[in-house]
Protein backbone atom coordinates (compact mmCIF):
# COMPACT_ATOMS: atom_id res chain seq x y z
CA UNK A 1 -79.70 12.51 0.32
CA UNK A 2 -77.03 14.25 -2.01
CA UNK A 3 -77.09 15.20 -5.83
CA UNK A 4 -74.57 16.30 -8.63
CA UNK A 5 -77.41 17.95 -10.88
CA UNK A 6 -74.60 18.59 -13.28
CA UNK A 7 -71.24 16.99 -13.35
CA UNK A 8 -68.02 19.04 -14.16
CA UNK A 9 -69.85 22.05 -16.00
CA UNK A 10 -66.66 24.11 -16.42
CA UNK A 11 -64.76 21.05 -17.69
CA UNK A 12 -68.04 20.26 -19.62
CA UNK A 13 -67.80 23.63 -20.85
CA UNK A 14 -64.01 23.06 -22.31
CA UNK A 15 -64.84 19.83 -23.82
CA UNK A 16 -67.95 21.15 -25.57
CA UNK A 17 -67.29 25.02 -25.83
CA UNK A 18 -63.21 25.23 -27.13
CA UNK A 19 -62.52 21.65 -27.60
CA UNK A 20 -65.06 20.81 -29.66
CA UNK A 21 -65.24 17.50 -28.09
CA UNK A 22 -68.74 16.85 -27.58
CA UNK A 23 -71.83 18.89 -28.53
CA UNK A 24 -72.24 22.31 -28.81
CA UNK A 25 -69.10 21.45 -30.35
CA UNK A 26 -67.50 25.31 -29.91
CA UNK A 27 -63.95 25.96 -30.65
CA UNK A 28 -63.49 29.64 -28.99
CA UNK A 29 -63.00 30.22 -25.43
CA UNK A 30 -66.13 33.00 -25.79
CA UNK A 31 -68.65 30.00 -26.95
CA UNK A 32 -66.44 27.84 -23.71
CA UNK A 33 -67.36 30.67 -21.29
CA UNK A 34 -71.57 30.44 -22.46
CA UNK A 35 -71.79 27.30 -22.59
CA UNK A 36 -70.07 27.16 -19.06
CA UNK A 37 -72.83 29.62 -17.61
CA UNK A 38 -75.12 27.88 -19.18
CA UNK A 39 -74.45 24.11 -17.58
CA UNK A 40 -74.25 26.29 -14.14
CA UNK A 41 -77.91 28.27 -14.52
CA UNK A 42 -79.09 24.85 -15.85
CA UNK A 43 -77.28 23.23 -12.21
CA UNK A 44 -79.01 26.13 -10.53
CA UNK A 45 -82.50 25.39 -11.94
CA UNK A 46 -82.08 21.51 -11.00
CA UNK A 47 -80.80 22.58 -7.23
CA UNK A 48 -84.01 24.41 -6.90
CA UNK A 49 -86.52 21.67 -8.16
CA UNK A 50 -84.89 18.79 -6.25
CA UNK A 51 -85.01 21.10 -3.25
CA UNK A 52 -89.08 22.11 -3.66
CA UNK A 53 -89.65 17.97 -3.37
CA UNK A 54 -86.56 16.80 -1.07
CA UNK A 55 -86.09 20.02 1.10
CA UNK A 56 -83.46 17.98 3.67
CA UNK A 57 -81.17 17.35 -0.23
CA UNK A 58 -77.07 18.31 0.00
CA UNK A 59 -75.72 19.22 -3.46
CA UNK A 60 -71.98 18.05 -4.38
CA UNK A 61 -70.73 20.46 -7.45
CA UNK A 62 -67.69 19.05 -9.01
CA UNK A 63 -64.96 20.33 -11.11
CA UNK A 64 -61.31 19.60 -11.71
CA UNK A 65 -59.20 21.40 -9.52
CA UNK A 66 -56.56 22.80 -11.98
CA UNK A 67 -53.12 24.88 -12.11
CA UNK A 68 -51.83 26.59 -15.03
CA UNK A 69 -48.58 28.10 -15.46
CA UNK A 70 -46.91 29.57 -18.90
CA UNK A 71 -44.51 28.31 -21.03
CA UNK A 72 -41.12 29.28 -20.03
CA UNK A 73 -40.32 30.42 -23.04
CA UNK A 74 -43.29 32.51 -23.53
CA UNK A 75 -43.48 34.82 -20.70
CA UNK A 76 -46.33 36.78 -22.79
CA UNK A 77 -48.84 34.05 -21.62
CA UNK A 78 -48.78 34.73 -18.12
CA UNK A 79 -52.13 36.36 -18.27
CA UNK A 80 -54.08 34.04 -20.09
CA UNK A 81 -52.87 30.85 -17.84
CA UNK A 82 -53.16 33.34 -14.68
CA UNK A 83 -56.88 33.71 -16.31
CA UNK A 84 -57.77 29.93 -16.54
CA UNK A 85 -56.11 29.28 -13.11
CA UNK A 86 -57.94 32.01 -11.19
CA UNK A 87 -61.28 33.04 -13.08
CA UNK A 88 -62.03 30.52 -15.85
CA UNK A 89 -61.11 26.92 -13.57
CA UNK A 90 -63.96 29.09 -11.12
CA UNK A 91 -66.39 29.79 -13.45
CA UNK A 92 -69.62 27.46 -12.69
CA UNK A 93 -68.82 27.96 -8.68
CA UNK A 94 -68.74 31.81 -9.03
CA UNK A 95 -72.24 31.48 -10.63
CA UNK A 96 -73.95 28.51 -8.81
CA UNK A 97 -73.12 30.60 -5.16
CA UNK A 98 -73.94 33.71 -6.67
CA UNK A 99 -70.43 35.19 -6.23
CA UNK A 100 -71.20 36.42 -10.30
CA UNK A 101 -73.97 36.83 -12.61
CA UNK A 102 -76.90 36.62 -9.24
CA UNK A 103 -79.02 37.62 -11.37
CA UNK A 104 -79.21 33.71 -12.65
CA UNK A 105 -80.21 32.99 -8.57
CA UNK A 106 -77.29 31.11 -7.24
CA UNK A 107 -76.42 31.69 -3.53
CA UNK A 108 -73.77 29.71 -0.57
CA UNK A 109 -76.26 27.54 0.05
CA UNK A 110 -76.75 25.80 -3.16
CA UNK A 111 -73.18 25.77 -3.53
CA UNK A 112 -73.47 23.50 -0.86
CA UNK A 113 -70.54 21.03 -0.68
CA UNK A 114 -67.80 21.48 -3.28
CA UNK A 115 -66.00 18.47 -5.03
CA UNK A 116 -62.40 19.05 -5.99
CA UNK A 117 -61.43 16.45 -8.91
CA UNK A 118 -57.85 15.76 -8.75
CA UNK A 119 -55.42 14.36 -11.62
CA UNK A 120 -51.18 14.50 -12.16
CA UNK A 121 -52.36 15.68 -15.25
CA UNK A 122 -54.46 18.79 -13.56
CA UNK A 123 -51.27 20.75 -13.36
CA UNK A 124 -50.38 22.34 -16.69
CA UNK A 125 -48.86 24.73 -19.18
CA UNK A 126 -50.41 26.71 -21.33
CA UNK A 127 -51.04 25.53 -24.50
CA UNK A 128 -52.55 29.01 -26.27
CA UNK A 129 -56.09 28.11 -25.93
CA UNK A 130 -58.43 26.04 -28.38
CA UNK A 131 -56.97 22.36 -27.42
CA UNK A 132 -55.86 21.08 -24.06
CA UNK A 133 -53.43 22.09 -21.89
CA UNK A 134 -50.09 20.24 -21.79
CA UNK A 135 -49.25 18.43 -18.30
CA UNK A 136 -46.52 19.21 -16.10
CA UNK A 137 -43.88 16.40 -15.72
CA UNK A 138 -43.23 14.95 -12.51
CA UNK A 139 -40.40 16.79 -10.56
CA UNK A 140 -41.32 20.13 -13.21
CA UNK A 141 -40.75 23.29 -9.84
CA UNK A 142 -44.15 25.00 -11.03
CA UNK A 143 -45.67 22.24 -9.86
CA UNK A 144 -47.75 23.29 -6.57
CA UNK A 145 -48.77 20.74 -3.65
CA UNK A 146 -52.39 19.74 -3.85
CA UNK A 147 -52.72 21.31 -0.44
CA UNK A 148 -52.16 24.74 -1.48
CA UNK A 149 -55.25 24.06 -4.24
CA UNK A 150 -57.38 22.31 -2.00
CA UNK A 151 -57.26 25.55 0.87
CA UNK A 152 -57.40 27.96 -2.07
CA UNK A 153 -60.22 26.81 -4.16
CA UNK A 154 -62.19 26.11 -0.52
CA UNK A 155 -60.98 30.08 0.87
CA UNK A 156 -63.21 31.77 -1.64
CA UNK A 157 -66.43 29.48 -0.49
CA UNK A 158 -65.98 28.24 2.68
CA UNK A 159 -68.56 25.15 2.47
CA UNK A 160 -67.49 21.77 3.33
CA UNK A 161 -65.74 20.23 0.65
CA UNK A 162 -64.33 16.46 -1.18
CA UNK A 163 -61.98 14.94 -3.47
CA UNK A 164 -64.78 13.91 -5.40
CA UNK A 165 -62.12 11.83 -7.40
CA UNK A 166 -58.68 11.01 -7.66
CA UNK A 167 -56.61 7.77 -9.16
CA UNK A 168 -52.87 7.21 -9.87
CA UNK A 169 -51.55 5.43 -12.79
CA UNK A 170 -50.49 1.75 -12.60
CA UNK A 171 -47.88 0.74 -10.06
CA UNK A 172 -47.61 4.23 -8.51
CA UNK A 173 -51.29 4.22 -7.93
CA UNK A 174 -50.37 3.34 -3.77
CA UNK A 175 -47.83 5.96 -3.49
CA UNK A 176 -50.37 8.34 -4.96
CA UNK A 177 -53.36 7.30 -2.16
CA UNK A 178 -50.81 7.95 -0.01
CA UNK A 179 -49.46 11.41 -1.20
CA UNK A 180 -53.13 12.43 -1.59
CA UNK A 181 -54.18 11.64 1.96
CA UNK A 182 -51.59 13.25 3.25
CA UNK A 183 -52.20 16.52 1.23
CA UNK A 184 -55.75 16.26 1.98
CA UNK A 185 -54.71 16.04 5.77
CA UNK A 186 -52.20 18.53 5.75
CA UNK A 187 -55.10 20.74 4.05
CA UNK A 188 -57.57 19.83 7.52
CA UNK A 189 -54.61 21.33 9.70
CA UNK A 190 -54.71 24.32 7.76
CA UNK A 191 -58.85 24.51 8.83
CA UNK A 192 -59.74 23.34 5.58
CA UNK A 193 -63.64 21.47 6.05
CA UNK A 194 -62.62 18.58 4.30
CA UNK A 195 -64.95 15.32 4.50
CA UNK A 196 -63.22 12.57 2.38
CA UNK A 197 -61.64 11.36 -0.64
CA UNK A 198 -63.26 8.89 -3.22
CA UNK A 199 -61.26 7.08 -5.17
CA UNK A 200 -62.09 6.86 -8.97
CA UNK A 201 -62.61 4.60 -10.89
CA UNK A 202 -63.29 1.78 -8.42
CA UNK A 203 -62.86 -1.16 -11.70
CA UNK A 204 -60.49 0.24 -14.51
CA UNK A 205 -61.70 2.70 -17.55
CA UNK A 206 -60.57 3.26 -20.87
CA UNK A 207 -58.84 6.03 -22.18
CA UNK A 208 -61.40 8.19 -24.14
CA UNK A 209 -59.37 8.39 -27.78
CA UNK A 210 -57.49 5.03 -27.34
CA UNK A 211 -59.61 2.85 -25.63
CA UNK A 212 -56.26 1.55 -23.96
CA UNK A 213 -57.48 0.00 -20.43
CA UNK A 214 -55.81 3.31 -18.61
CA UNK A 215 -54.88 0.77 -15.37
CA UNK A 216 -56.16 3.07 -12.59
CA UNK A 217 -58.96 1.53 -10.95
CA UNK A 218 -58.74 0.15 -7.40
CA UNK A 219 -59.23 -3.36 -10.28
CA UNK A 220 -57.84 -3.60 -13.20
CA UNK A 221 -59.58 -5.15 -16.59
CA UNK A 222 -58.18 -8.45 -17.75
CA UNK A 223 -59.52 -9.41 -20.55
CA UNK A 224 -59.95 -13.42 -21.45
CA UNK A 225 -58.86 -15.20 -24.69
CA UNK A 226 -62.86 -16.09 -24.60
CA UNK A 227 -63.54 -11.99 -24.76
CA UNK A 228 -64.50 -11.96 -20.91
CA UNK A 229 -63.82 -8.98 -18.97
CA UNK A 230 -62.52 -10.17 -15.81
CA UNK A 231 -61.91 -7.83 -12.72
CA UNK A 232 -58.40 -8.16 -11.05
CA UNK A 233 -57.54 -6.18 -7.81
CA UNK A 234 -54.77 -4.33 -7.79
CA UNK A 235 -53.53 -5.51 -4.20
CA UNK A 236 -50.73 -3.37 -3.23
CA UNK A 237 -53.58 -0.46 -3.75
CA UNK A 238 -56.32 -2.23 -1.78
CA UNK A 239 -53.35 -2.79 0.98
CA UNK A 240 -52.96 0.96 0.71
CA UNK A 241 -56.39 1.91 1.06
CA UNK A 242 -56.93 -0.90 3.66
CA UNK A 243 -54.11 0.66 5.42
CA UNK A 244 -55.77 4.00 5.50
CA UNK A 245 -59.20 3.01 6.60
CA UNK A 246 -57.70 1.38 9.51
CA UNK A 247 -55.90 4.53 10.61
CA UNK A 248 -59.15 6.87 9.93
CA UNK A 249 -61.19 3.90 12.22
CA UNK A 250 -63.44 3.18 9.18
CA UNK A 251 -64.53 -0.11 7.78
CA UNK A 252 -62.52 -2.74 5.71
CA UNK A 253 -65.61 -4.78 4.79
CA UNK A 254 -69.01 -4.41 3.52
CA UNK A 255 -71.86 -5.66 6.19
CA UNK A 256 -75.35 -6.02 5.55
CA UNK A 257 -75.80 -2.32 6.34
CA UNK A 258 -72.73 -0.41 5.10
CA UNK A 259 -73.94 3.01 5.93
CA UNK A 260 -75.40 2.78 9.58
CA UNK A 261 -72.21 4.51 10.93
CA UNK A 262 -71.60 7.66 9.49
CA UNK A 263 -67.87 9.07 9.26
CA UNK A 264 -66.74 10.32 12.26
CA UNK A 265 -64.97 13.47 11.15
CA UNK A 266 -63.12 13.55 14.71
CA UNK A 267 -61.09 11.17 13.42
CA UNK A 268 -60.23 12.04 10.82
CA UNK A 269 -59.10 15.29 12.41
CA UNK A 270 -57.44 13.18 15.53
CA UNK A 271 -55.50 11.36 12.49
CA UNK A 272 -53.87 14.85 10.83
CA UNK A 273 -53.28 16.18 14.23
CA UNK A 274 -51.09 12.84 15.39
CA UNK A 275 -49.53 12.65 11.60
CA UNK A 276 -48.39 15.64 11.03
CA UNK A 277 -48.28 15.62 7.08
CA UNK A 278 -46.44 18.40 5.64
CA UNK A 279 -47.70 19.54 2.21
CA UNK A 280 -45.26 18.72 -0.62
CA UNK A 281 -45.65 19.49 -4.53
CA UNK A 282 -42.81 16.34 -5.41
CA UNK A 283 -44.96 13.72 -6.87
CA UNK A 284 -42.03 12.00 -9.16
């Protein structure tokens, strides 16, 4: 039985802390950073309740997996992006496995399993704190492979770790399940205790300012000259992820008991042996 007693807490914290996004509604990166430890002792707290009542419960923390580099014209940033790519993109993990602050009780076991969420738009510059950063563009040389993330945000826990979530963008949503795999597998030859991806979402979203159908679901949203919502697969991305269920000997379709055969991770690790995958930071 698994839980996420508190989803993205250090994204949380940027949305609610410096963005002023959501409630608290902060705008300095000091009321970011309290609110932050605050999500993570409240994650803490939850761990340790669901535990005294399900003692056999696995706990998935989740939080982007980011890299932030400094303007090129502004070398006098490097600190503050090295800061939000080393300490501040860490800061509910440090706490929850008591690497800081134990006083707030987190340890390596209720750090448990980590989820790495994983975007194009995770890779940034600077933008001087107080709004988001800005995204690299594809084919931009700070640009790092998702590899390299995924062994260095899982070398300073060591617990078994996800993509919790990952999507492309309209038509290049295939070539990204692809590129993604293949990081992820390139990551398990480098010893990285890597379980799986999951793809999100599985039916389209909406952008959260626009409302524009973003067109990054394993469906899209069609909607009807009646006002109907109607699901559409994308196909060449089911094909895709078809494709790669095949190769990792996992299901295509749904039976009447989808979860009586768990994941064979031997497989999976047969599959990045026989592949090869190299890691690669082009994703143009």
């Amino acid at each position: 039985m698994c839980f996420c007693p508190v989803n993205e807490p250090t994204f949380w914290g940027y949305m609610g802390g410096e963005w002023a996004w959501c409630a608290p509604f902060g705008k300095t990166a000091d009321e970011r950073r309290r609110f932050s430890l605050t999500l993570a002792r409240a994650d803490i707290a939850a761990c340790k309740a669901i535990r005294r009542d399900f003692p056999d419960a696995r706990f998935v923390h989740i939080d982007p997996l980011i890299w932030v580099v400094p303007p090129r014209d502004r070398p006098d940033l490097a600190d503050e992006a090295h800061r939000e790519a080393y300490e501040d993109a860490y800061i509910a993990w440090d706490v929850i496995s008591g690497l800081k602050h134990p006083e707030y009780g987190g340890s390596l076991e209720l750090i448990d399993v980590l989820g790495f969420n994983n975007y194009s738009f995770g890779q940034m510059e600077y933008s001087g704190g107080g709004k988001p950063n800005n995204p690299l563009k594809p084919g931009d040389p700070r640009i790092r492979s998702v590899c390299d993330l995924i062994e260095e945000a899982w070398s300073k826990y060591k617990r078994p770790c996800i993509i919790a979530e990952t999507s492309g963008l309209y038509g290049g949503r295939p070539q990204w399940l692809d590129d993604m795999t293949c990081e992820a597998l390139a990551a398990v030859n480098r010893g990285v205790d890597l379980h799986g991806i999951c793809l999100f979402p599985a039916v389209d979203m909406q952008d959260w300012h626009s409302g524009e159908w973003l067109h990054m679901g394993i469906a899209d949203i069609e909607p009807l000259p009646n006002g109907v919502l109607m699901r559409k697969p994308f196909l060449p991305y089911v094909e895709r992820l078809h494709h790669w269920q095949r190769r990792f000997n996992r299901v295509t379709k749904l039976d009447e008991d989808p979860y009586d055969r768990p994941v064979n991770l031997e497989d999976v690790e047969r599959a990045a042996r026989e592949l090869r995958p190299t890691a690669d930071a082009d994703w143009s």
